[in-house]
N, C-alpha and C. Protein backbone atom coordinates (compact mmCIF):
# COMPACT_ATOMS: atom_id res chain seq x y z
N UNK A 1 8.90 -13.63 -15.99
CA UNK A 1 8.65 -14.55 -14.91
C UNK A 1 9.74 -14.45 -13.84
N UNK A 2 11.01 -14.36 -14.14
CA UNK A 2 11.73 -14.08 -13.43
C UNK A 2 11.84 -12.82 -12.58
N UNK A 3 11.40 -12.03 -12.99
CA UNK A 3 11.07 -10.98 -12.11
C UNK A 3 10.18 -10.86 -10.83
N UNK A 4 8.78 -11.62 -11.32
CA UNK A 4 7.95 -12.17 -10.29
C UNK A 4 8.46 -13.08 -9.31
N UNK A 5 9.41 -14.07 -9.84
CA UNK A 5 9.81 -15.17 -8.70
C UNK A 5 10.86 -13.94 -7.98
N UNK A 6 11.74 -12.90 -8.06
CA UNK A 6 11.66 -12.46 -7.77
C UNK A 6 11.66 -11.53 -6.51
N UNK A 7 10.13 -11.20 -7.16
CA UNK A 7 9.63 -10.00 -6.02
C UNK A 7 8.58 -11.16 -5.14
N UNK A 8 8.70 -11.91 -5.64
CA UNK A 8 7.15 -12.84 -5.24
C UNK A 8 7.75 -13.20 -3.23
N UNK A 9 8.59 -13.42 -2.74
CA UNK A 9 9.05 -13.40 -1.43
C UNK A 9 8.69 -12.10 -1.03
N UNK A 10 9.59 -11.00 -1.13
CA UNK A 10 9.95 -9.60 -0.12
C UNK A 10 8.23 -9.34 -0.64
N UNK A 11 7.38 -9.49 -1.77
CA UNK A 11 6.16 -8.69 -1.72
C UNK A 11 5.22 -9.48 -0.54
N UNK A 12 5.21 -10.59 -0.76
CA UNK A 12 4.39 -11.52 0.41
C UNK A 12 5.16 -11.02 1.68
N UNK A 13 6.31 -11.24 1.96
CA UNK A 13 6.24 -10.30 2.78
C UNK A 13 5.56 -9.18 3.72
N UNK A 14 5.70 -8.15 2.36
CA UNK A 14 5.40 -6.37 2.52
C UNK A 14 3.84 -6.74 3.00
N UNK A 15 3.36 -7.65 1.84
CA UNK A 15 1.96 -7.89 2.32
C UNK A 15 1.11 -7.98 3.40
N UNK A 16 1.72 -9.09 4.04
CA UNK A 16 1.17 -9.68 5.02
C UNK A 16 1.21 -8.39 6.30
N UNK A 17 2.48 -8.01 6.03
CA UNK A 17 2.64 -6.98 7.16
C UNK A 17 1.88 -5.83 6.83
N UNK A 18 1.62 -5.40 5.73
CA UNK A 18 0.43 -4.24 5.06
C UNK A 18 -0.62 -4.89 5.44
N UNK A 19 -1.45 -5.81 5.88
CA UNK A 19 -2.50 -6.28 6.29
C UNK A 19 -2.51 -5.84 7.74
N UNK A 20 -1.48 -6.40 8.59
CA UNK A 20 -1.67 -5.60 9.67
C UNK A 20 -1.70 -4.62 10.30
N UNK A 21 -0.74 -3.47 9.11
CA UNK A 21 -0.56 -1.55 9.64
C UNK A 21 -1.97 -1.55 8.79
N UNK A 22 -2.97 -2.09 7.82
CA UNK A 22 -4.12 -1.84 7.80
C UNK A 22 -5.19 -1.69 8.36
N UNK A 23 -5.02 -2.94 9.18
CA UNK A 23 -6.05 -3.22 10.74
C UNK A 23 -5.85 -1.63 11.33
N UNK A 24 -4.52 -1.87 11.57
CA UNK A 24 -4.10 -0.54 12.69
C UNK A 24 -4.36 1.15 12.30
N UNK A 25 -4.46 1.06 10.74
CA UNK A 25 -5.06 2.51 10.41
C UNK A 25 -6.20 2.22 10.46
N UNK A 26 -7.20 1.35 9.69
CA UNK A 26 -8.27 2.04 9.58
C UNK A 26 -8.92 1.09 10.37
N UNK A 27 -9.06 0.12 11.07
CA UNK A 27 -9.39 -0.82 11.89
C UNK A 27 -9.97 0.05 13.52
N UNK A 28 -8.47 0.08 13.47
CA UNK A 28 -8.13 1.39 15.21
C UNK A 28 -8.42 2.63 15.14
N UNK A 29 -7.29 3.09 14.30
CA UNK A 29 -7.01 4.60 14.88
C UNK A 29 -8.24 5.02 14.30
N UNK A 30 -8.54 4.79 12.91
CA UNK A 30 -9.47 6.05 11.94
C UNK A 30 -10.94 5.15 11.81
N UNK A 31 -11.39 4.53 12.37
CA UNK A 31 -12.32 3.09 12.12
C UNK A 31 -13.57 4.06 12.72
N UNK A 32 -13.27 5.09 13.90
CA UNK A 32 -14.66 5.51 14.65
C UNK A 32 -14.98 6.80 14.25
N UNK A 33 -14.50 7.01 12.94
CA UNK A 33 -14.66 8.49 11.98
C UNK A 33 -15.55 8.08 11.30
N UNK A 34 -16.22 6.92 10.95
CA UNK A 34 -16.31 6.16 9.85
C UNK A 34 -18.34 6.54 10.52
N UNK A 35 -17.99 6.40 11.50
CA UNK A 35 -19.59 6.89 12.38
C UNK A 35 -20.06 8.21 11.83
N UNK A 36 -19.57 9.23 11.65
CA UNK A 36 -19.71 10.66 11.17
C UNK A 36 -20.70 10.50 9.73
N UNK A 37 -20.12 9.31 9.06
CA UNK A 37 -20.94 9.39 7.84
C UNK A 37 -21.33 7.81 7.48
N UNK A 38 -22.71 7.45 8.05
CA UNK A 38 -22.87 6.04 8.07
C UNK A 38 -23.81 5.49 7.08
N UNK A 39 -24.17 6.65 6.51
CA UNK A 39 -24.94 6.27 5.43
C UNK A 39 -23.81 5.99 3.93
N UNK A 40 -22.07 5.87 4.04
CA UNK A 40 -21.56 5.87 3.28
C UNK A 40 -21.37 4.67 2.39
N UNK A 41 -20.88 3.73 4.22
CA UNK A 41 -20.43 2.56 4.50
C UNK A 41 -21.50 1.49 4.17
N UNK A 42 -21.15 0.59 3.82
CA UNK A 42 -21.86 -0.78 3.35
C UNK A 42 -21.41 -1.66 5.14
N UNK A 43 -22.12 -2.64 5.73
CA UNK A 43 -22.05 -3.45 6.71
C UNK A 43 -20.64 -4.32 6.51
N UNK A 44 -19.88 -4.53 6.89
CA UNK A 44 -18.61 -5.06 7.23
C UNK A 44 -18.79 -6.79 7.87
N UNK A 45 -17.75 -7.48 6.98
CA UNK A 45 -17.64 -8.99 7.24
C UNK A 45 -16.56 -9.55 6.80
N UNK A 46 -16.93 -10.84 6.78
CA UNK A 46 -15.75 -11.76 6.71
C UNK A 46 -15.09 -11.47 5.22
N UNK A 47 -16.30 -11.33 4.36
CA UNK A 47 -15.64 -11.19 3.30
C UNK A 47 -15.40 -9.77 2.85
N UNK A 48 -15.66 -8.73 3.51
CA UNK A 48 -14.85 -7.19 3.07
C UNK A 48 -13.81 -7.61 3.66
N UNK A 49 -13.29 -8.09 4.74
CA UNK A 49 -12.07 -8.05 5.23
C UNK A 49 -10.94 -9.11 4.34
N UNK A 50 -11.82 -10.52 3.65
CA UNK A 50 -10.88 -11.16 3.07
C UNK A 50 -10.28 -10.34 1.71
N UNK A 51 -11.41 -9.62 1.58
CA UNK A 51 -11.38 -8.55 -0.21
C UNK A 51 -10.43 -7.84 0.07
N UNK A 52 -10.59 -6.44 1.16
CA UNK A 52 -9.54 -6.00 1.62
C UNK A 52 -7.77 -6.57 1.45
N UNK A 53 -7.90 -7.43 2.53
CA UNK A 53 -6.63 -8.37 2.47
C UNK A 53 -5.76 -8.58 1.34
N UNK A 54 -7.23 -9.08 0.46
CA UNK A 54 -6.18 -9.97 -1.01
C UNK A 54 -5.83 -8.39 -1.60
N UNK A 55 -6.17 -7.49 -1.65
CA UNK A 55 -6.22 -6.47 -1.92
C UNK A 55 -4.58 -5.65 -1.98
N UNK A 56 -4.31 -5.46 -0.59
CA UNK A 56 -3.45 -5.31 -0.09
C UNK A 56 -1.79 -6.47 -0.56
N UNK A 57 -2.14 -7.23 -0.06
CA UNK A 57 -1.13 -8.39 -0.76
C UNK A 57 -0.95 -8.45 -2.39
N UNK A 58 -1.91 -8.44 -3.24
CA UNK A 58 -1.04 -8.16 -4.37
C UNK A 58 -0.90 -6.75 -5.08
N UNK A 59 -1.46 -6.09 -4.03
CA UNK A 59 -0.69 -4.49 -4.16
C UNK A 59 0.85 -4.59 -4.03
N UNK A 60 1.41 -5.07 -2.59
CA UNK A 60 2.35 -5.58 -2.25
C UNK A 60 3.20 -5.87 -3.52
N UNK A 61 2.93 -7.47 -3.92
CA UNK A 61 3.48 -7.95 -4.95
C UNK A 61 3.74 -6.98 -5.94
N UNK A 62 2.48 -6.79 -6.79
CA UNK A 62 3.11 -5.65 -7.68
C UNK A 62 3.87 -4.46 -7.55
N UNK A 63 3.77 -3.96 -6.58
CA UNK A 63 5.03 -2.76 -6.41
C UNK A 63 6.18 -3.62 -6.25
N UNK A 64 6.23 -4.77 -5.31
CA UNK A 64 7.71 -5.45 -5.58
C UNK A 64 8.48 -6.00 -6.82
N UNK A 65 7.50 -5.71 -8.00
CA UNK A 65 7.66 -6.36 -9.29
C UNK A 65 8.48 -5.09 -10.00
N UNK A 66 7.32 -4.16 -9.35
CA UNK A 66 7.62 -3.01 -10.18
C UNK A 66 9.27 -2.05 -9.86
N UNK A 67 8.95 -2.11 -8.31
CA UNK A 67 10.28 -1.40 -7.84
C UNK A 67 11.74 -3.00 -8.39
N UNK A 68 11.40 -3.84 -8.44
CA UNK A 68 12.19 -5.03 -9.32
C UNK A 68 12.98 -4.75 -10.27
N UNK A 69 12.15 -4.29 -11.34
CA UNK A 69 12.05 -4.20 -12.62
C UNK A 69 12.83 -2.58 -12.59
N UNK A 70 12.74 -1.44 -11.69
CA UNK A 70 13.24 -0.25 -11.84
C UNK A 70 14.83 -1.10 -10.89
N UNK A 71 14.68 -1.18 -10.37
CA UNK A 71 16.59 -1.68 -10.01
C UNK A 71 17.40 -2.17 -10.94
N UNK A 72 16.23 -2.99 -11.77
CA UNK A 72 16.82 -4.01 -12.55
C UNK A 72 17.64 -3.30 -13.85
N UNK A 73 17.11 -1.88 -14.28
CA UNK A 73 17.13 -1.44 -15.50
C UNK A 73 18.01 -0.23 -14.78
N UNK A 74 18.43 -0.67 -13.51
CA UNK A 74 19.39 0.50 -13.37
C UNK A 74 19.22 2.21 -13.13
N UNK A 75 17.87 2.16 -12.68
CA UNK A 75 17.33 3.73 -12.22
C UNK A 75 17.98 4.49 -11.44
N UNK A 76 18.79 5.26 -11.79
CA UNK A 76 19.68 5.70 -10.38
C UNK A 76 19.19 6.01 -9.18
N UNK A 77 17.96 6.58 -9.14
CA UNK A 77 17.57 7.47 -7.82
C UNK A 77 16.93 6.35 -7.67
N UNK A 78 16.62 5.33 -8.31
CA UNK A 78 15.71 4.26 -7.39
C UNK A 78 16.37 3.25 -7.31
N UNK A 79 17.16 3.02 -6.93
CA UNK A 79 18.54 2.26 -6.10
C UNK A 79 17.82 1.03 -5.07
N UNK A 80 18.40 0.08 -5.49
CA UNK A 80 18.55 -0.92 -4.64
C UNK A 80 18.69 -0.49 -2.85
N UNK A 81 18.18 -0.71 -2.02
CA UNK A 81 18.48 -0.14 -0.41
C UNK A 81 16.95 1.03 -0.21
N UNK A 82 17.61 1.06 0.74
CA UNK A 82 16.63 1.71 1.65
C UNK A 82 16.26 3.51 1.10
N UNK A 83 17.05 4.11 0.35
CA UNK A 83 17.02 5.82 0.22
C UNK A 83 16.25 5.42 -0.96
N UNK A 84 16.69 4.53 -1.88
CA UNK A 84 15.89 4.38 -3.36
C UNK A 84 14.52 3.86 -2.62
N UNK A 85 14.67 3.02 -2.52
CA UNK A 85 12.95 2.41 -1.80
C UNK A 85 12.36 3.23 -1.67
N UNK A 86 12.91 4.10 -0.53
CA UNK A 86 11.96 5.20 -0.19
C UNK A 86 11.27 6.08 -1.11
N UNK A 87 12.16 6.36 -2.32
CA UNK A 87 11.84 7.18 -2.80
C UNK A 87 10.54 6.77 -3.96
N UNK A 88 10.98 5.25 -4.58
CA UNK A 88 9.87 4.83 -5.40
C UNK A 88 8.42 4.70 -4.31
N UNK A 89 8.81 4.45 -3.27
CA UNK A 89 7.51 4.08 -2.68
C UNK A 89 6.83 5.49 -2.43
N UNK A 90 7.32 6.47 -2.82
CA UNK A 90 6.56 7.87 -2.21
C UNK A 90 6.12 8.05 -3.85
N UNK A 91 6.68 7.59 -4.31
CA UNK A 91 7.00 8.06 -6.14
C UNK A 91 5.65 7.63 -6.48
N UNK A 92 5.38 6.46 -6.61
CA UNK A 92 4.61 4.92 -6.79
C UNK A 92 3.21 5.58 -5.91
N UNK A 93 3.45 5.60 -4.58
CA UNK A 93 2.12 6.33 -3.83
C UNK A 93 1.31 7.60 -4.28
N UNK A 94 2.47 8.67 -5.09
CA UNK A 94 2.12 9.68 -4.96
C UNK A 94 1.54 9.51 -6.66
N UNK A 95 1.82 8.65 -7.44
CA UNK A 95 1.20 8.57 -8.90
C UNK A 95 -0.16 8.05 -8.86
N UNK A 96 -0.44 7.04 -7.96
CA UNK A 96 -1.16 6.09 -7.99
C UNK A 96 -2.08 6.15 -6.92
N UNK A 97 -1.88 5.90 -5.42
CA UNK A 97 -2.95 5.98 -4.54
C UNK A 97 -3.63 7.77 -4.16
N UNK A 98 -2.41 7.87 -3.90
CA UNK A 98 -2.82 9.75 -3.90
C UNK A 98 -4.30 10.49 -4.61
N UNK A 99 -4.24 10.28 -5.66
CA UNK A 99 -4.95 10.83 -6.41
C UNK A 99 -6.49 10.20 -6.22
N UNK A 100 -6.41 8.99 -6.48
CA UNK A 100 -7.75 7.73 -6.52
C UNK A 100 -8.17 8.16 -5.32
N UNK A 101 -7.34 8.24 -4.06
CA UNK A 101 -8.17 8.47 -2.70
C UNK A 101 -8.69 9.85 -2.54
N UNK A 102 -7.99 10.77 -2.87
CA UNK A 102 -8.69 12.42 -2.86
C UNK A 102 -9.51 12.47 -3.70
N UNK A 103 -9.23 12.06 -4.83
CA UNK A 103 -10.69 11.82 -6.12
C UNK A 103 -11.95 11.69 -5.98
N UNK A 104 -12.06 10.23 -4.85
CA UNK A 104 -12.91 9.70 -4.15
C UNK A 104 -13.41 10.97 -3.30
N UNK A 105 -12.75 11.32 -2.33
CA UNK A 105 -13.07 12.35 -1.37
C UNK A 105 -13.87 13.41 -1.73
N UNK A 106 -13.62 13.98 -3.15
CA UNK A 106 -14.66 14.90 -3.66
C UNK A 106 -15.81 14.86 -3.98
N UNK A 107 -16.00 13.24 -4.17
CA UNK A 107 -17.55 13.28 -4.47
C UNK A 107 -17.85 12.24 -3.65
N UNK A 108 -17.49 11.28 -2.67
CA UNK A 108 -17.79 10.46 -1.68
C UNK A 108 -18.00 11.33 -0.37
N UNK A 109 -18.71 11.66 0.44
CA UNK A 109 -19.02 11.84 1.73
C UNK A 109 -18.08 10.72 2.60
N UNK A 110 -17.12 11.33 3.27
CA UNK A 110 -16.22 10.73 3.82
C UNK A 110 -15.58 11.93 4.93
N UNK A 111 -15.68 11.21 6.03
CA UNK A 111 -15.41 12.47 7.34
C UNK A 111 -13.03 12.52 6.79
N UNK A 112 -12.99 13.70 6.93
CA UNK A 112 -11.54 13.63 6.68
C UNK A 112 -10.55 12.90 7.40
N UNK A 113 -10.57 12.53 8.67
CA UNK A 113 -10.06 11.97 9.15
C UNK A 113 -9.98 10.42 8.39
N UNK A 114 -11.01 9.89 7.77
CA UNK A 114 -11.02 8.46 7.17
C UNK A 114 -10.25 8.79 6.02
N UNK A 115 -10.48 9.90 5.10
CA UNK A 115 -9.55 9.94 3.99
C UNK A 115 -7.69 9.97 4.73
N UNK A 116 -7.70 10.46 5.17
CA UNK A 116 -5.93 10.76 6.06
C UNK A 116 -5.76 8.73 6.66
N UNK A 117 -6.40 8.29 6.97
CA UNK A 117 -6.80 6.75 7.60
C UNK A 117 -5.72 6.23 6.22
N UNK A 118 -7.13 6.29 5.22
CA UNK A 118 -6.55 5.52 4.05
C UNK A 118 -5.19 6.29 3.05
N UNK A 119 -4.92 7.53 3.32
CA UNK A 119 -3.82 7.06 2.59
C UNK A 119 -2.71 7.07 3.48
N UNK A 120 -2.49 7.18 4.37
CA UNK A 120 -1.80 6.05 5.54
C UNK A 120 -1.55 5.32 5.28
N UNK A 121 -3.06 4.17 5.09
CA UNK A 121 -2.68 2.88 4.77
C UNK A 121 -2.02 2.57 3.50
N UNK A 122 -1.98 3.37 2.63
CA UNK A 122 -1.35 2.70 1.15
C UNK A 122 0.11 3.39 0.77
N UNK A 123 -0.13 4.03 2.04
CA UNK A 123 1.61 4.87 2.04
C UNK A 123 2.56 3.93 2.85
N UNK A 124 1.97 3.22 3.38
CA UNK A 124 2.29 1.93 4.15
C UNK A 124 2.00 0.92 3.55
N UNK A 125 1.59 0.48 2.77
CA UNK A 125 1.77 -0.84 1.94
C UNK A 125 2.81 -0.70 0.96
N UNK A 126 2.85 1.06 0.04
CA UNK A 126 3.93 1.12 -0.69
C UNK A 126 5.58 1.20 -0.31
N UNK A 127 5.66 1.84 0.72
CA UNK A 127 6.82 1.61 1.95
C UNK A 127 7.12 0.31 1.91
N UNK A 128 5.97 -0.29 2.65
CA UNK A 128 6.68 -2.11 3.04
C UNK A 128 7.08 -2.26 1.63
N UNK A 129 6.50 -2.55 0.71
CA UNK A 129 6.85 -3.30 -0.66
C UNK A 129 8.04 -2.75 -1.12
N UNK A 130 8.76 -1.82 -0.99
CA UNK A 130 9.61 -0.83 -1.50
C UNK A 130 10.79 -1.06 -0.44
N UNK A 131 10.22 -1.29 0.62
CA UNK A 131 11.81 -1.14 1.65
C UNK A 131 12.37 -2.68 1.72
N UNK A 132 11.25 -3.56 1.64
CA UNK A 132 11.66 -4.89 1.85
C UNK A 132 12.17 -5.21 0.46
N UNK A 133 11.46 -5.10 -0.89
CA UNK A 133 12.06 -5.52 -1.54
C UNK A 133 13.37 -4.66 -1.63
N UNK A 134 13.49 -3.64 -1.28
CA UNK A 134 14.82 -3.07 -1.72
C UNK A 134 16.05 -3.57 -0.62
N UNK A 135 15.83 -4.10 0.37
CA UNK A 135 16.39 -4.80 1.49
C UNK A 135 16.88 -6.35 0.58
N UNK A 136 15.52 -6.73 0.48
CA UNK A 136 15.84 -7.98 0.02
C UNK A 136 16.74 -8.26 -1.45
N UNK A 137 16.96 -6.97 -2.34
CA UNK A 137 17.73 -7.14 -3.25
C UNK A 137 19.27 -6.81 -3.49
N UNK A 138 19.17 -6.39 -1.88
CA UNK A 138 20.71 -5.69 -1.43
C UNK A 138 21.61 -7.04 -1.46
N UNK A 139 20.65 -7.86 -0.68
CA UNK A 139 21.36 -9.29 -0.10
C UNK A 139 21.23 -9.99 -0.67
């Protein structure tokens, strides 16, 4: 529990702000790729976007638990600050979202540009969660 109280700040945090570089990848930049293959996509609303969201936020959280829990036990290369952060959050991305999203890509019809969209976005949620909490455990 203590770990969660915690990460439970810097991840809400990472979150909230991973909600918005979300908008901005796949919302903006990669949102009109999404036309290329429209028979993929399901119709978009209030509630894909709230799903999304919660989505994102306790992604957040849990990497702040997790990169927590690796400071905590003393990981050298995953160091408290900004060089360790970095590195779990590429670490963490590259175990976990990496794979699930190209996975997808092989047998989902998805214009490439939307696959590059999304893991953007979760290379950016694992970043925020990773730099803030590692910010926030400096201080």
């Amino acid at each position: 529990m203590n770990t969660l109280r915690t990460a439970l700040v810097p991840g809400l945090i990472a979150g909230v702000i991973s909600i918005f570089m979300s908008w901005l990848w796949m919302g903006v930049i990669f949102h009109r790729f999404q036309n290329e293959t429209p028979s993929t996509w399901r119709p978009e609303g209030p509630r894909n976007y709230i799903g999304a969201s919660l989505l994102h936020l306790l992604a957040a959280i849990g990497i702040a638990c997790l990169f927590t829990l690796i400071v905590r036990f003393n990981v050298a290369i995953f160091a408290a600050g900004v060089h360790g952060s970095l590195l779990f959050a590429i670490a963490i991305w590259g175990a976990v979202s990496l794979p699930i999203i190209l996975e997808s890509a092989l047998f989902i019809r998805l214009h490439p540009f939307v696959v590059l969209g999304q893991l953007l976005d979760w290379l950016t949620t694992s970043l925020l969660a990773c730099v803030v909490t590692g910010c926030w455990l400096r201080s």
